[in-house]
C-alpha atoms as a PDB file:
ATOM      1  CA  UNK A   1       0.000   0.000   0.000  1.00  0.00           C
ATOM      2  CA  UNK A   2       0.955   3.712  -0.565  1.00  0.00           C
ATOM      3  CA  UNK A   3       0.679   6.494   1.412  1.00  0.00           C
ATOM      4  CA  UNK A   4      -0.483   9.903  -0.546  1.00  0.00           C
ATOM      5  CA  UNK A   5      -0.683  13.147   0.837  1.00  0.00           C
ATOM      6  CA  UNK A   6      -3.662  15.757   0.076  1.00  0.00           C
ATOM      7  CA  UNK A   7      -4.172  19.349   0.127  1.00  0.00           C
ATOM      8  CA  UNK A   8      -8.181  18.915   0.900  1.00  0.00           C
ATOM      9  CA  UNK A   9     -10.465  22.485   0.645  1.00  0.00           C
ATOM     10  CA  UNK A  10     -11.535  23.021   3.724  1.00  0.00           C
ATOM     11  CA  UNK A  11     -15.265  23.197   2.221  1.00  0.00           C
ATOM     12  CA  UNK A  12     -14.575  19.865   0.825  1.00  0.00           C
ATOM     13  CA  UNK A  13     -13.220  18.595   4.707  1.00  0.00           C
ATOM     14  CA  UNK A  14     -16.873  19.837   5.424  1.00  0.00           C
ATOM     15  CA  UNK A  15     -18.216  16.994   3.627  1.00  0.00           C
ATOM     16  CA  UNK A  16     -16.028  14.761   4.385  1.00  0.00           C
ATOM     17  CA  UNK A  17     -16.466  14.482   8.176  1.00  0.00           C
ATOM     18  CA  UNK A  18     -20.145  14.485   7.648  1.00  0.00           C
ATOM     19  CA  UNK A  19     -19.717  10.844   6.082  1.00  0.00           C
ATOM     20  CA  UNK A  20     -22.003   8.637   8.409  1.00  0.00           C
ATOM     21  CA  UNK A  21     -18.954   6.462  10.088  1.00  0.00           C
ATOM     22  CA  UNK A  22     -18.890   7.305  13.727  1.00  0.00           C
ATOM     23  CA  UNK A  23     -16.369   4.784  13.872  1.00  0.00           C
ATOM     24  CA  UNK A  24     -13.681   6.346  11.120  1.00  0.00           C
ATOM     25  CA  UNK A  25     -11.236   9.268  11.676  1.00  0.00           C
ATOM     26  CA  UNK A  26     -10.805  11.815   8.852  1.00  0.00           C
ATOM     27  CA  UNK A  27      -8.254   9.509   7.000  1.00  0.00           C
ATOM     28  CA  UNK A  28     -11.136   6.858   7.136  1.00  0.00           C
ATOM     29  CA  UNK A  29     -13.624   8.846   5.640  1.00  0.00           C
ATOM     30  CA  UNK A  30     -11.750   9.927   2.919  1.00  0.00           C
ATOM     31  CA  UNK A  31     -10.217   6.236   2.041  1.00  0.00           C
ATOM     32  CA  UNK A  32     -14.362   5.591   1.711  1.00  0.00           C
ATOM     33  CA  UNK A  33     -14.914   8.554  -0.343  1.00  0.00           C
ATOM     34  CA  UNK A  34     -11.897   7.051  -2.565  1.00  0.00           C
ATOM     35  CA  UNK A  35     -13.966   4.260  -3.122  1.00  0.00           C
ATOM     36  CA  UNK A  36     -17.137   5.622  -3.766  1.00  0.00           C
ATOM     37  CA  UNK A  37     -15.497   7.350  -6.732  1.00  0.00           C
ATOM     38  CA  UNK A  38     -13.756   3.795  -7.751  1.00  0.00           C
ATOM     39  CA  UNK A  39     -17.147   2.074  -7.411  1.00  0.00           C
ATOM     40  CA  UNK A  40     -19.148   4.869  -9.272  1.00  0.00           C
ATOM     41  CA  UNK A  41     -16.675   5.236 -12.540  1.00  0.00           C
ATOM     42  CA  UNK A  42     -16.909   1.225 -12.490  1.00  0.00           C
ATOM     43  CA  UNK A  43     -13.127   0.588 -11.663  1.00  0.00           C
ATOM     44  CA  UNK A  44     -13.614  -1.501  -8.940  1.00  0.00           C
ATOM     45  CA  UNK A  45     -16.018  -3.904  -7.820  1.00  0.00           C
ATOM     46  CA  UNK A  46     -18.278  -3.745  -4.828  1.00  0.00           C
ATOM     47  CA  UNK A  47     -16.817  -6.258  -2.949  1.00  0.00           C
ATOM     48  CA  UNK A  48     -14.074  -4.462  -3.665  1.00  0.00           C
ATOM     49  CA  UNK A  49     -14.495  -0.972  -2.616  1.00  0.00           C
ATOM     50  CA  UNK A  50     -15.820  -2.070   0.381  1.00  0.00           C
ATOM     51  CA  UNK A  51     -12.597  -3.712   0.939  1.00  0.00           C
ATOM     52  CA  UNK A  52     -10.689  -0.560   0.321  1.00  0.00           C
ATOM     53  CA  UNK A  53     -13.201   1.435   2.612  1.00  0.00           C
ATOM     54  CA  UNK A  54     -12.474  -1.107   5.423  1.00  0.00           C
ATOM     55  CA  UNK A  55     -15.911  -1.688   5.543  1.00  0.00           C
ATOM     56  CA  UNK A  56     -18.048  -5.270   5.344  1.00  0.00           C
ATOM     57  CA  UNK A  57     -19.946  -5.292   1.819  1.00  0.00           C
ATOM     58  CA  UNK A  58     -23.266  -4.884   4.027  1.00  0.00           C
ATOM     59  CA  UNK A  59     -21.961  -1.514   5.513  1.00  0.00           C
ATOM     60  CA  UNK A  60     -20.468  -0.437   2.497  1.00  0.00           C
ATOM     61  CA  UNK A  61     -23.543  -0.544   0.927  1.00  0.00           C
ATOM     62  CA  UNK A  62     -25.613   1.110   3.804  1.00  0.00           C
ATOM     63  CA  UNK A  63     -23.523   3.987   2.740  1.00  0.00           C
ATOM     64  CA  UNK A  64     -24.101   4.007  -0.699  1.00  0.00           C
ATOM     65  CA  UNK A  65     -27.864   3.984   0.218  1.00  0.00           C
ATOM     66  CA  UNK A  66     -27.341   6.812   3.081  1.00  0.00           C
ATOM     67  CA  UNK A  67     -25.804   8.966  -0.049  1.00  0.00           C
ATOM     68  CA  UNK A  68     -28.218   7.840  -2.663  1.00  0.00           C
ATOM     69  CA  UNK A  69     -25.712   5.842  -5.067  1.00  0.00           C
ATOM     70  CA  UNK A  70     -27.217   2.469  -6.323  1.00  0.00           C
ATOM     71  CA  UNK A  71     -25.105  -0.676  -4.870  1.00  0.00           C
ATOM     72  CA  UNK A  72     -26.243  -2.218  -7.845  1.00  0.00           C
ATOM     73  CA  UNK A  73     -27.209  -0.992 -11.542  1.00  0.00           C
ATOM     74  CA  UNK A  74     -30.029  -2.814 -13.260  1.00  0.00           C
ATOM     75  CA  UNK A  75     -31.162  -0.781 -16.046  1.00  0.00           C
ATOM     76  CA  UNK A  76     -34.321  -0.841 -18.034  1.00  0.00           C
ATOM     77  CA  UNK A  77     -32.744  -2.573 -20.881  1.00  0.00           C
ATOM     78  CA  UNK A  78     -31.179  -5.600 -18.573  1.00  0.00           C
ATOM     79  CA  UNK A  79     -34.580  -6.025 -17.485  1.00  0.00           C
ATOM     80  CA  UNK A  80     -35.939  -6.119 -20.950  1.00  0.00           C
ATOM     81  CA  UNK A  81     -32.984  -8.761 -21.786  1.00  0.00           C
ATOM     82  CA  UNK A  82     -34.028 -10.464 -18.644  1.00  0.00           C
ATOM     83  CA  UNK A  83     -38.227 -10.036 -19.415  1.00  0.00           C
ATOM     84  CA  UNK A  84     -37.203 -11.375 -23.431  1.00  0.00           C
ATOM     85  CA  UNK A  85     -34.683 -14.686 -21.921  1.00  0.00           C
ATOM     86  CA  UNK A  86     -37.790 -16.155 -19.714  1.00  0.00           C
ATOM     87  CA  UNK A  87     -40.504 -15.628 -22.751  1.00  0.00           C
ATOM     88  CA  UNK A  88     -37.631 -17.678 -24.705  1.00  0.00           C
ATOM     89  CA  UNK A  89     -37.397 -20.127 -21.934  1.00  0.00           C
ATOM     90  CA  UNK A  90     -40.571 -20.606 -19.996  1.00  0.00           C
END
């Protein structure tokens, strides 16, 4: 693992440390916030930024829901694919 170091806005702190883990320091908060980004621009896996955030995938995704990002993405047109599969099959 590497260590970075940030110049963070204050305004930006703001936000940071009103991330809903009473349990996480400032460092924690922002490791989560690094993988809310990974998750959302689909360059890591659930599992997987919930791993980086040090959280379990259940907590992880508490937080998603607490901020309003989908754990999981099921469009219209998977559901279509999934509607058109069982007329082919059932």
């Amino acid at each position: 693992m590497q260590n970075v170091n940030l110049a963070i806005p204050n305004d930006v702190m703001y936000e940071v440390k009103a991330l809903p883990r009473q349990d996480a320091g400032t460092n924690e908060k922002i490791q989560t916030y690094l993988a809310i980004g990974l998750f959302v621009s689909k360059a890591v896996s659930l599992a997987k930024a919930a791993e980086l955030a040090g959280q379990t995938l259940l907590e992880f995704m508490g937080i998603l829901k607490f901020l309003g990002i989908p754990a999981v993405m099921y469009t219209e047109e998977m559901l279509e694919d999934d509607i058109a599969f069982a007329d082919r099959v059932l």
